[in-house]
N, C-alpha and C. Protein backbone atom coordinates (compact mmCIF):
# COMPACT_ATOMS: atom_id res chain seq x y z
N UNK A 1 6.10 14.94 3.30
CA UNK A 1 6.44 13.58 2.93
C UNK A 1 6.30 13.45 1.42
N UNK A 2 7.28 13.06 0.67
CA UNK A 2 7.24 12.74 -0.63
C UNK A 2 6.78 11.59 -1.17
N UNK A 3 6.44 11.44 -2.40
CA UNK A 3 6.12 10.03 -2.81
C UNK A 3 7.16 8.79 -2.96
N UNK A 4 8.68 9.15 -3.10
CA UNK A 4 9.76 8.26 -2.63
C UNK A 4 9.87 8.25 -1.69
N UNK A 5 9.32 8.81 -0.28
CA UNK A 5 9.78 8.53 0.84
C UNK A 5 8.43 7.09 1.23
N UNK A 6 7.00 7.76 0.71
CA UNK A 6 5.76 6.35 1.24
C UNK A 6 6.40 5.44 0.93
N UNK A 7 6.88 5.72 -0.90
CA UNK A 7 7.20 3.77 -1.41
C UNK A 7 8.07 3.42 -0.64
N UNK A 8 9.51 3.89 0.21
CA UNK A 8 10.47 3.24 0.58
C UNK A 8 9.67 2.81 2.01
N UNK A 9 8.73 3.41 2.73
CA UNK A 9 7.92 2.79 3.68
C UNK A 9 7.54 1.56 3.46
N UNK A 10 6.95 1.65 2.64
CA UNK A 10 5.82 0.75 2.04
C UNK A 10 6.18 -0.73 1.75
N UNK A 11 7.47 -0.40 1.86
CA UNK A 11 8.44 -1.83 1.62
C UNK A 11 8.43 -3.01 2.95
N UNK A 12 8.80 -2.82 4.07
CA UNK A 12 8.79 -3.71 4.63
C UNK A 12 7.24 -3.90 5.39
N UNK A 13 6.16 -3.22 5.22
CA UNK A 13 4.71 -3.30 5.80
C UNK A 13 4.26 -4.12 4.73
N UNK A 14 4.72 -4.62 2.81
CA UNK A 14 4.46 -5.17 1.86
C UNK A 14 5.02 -6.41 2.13
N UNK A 15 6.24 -6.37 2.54
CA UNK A 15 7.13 -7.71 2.98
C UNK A 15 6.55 -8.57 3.82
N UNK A 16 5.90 -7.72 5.06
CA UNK A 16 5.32 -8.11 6.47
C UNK A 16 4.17 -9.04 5.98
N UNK A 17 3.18 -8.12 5.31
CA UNK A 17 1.56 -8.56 5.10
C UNK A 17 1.90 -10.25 4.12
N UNK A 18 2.66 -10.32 2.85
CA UNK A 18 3.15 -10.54 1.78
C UNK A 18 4.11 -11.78 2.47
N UNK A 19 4.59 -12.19 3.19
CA UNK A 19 5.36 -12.90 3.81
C UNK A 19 6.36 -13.10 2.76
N UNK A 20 6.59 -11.96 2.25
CA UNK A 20 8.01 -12.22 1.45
C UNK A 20 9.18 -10.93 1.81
N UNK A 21 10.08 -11.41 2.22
CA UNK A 21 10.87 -10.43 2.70
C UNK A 21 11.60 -9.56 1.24
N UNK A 22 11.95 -10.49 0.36
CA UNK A 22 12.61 -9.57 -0.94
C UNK A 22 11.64 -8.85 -1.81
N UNK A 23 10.65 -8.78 -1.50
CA UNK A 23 9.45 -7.94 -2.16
C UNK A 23 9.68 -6.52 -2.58
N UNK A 24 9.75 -6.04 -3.61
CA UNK A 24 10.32 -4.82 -3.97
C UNK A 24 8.86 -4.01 -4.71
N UNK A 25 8.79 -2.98 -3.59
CA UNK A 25 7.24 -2.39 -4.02
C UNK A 25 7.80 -1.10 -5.32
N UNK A 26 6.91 -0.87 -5.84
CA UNK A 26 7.05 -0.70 -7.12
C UNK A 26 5.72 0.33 -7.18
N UNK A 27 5.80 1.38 -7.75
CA UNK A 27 4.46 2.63 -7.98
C UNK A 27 3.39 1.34 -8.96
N UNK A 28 3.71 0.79 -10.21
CA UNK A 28 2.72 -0.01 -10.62
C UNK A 28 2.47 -1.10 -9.97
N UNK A 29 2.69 -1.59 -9.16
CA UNK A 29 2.54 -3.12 -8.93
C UNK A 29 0.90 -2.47 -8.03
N UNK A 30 0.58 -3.76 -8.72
CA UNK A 30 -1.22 -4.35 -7.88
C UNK A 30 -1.43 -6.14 -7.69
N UNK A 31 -2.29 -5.95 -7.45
CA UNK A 31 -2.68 -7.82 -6.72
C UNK A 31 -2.39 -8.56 -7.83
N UNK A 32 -2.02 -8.27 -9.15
CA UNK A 32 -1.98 -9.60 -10.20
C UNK A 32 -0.50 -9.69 -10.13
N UNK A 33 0.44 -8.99 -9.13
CA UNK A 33 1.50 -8.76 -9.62
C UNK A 33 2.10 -9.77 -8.26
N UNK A 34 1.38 -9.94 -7.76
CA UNK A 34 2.11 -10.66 -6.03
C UNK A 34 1.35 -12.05 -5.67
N UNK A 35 2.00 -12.79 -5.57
CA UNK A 35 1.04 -14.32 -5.59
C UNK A 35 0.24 -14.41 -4.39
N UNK A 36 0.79 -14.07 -3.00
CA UNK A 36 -0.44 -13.88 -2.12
C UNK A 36 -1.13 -12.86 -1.90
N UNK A 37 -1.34 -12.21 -2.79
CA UNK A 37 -2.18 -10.58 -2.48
C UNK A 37 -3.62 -11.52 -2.76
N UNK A 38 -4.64 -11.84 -1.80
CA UNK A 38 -6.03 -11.90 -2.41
C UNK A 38 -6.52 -10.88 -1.61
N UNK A 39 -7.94 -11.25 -1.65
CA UNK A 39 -8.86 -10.34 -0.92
C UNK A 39 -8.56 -10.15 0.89
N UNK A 40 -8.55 -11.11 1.85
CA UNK A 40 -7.55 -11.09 3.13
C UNK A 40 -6.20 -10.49 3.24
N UNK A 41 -5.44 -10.82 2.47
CA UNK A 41 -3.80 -9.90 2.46
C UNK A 41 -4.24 -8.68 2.30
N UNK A 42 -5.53 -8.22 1.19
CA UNK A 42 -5.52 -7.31 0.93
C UNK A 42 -6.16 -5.97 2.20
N UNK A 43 -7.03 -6.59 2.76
CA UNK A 43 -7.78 -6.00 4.01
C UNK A 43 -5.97 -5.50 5.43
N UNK A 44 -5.78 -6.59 5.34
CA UNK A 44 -4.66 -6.92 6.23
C UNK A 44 -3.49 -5.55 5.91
N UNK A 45 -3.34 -5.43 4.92
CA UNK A 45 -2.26 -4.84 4.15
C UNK A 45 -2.89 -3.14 4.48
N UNK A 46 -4.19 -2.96 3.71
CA UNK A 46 -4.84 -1.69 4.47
C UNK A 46 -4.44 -1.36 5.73
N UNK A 47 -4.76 -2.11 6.45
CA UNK A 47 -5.06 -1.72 8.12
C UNK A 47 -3.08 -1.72 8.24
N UNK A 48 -2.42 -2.19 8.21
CA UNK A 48 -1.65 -2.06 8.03
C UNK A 48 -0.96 -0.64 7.72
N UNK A 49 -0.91 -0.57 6.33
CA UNK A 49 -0.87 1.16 6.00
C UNK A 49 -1.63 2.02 6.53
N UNK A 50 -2.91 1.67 7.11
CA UNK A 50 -3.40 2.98 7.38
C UNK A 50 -3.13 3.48 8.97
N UNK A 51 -2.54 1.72 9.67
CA UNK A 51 -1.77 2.27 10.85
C UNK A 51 -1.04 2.86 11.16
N UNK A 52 0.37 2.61 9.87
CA UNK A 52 1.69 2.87 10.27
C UNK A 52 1.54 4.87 9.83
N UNK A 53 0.89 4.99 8.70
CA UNK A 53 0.92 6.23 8.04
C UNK A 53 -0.19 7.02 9.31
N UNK A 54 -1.04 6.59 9.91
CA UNK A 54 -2.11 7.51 10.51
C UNK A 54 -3.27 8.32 9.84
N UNK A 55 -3.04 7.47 8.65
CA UNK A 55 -4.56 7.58 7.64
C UNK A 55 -5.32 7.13 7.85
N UNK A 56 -6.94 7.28 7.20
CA UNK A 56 -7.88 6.65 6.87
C UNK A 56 -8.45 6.59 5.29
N UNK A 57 -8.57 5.13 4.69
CA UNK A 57 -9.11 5.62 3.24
C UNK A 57 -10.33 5.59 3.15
N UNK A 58 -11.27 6.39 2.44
CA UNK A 58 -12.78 6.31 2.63
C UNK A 58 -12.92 5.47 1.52
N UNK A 59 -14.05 4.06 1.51
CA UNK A 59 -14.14 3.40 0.68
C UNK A 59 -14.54 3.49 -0.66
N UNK A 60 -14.74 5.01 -0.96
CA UNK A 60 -14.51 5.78 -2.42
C UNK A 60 -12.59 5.27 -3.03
N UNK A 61 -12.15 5.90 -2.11
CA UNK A 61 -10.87 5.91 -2.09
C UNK A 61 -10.23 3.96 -2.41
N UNK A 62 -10.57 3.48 -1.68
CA UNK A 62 -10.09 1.95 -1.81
C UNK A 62 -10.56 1.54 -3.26
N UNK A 63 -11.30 1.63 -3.40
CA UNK A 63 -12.13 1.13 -4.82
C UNK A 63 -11.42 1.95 -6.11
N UNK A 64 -10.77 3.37 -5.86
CA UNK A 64 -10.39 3.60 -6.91
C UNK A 64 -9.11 3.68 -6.91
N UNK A 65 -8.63 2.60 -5.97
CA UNK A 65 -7.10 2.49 -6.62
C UNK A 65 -6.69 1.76 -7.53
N UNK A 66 -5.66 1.50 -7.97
CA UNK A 66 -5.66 0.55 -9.26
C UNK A 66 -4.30 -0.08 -8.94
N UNK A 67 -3.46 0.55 -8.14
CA UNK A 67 -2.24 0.36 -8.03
C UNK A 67 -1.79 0.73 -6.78
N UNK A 68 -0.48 0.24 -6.82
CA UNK A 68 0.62 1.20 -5.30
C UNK A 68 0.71 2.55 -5.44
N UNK A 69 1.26 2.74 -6.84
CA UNK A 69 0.98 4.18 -7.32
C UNK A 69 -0.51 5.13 -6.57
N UNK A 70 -1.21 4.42 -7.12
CA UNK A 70 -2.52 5.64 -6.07
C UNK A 70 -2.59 5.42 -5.09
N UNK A 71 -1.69 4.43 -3.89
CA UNK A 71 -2.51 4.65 -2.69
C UNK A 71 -1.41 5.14 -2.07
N UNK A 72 0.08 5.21 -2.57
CA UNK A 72 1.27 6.49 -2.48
C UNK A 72 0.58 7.71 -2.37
N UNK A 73 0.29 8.23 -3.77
CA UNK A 73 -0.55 9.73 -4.18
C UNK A 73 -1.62 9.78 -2.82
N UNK A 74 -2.26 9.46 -2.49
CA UNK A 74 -3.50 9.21 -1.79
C UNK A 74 -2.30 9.68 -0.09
N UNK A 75 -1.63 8.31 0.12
CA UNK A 75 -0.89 8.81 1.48
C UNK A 75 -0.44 10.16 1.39
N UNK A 76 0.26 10.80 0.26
CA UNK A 76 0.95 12.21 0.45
C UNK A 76 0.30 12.96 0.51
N UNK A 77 -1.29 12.96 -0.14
CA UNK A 77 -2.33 14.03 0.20
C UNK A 77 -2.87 13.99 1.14
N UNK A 78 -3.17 13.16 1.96
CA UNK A 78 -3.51 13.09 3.32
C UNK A 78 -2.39 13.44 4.56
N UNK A 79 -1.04 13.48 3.96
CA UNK A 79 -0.31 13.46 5.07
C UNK A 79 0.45 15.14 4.86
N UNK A 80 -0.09 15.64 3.84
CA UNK A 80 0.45 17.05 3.27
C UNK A 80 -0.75 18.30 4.24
């Protein structure tokens, strides 16, 4: 699995959580970048990804993301 294949995933599970259907996920985009991303969307949005992909992030891992970008990188190493 490549890292253009998570982001094009990542799109309608962002749309879903995000209740915005034209939401266009993006490697930089993070919570200052989406008006309902708080702390709940954000839990929601996890469980979410870590359903559809069949991951788990260890809460090392959550804390050091900064972006979509790392939790892409993060899905392809777990799913490699």
């Amino acid at each position: 699995m490549t890292s253009e294949q998570v982001l094009q995933e990542l799109h309608p599970i962002f749309q879903k959580v995000f209740s915005d259907p034209g939401l266009q996920v993006i490697r930089e985009m993070s919570a200052k970048d989406v008006k309902r991303w708080d702390s709940l969307t954000h839990l929601n949005m996890i469980h979410e990804v870590e359903t559809y992909f069949g991951v788990r992030f260890k809460l090392k891992e959550l804390t050091g993301m900064k972006n979509v970008g790392d939790m892409v990188d993060l899905i392809v190493s777990k799913k490699s």
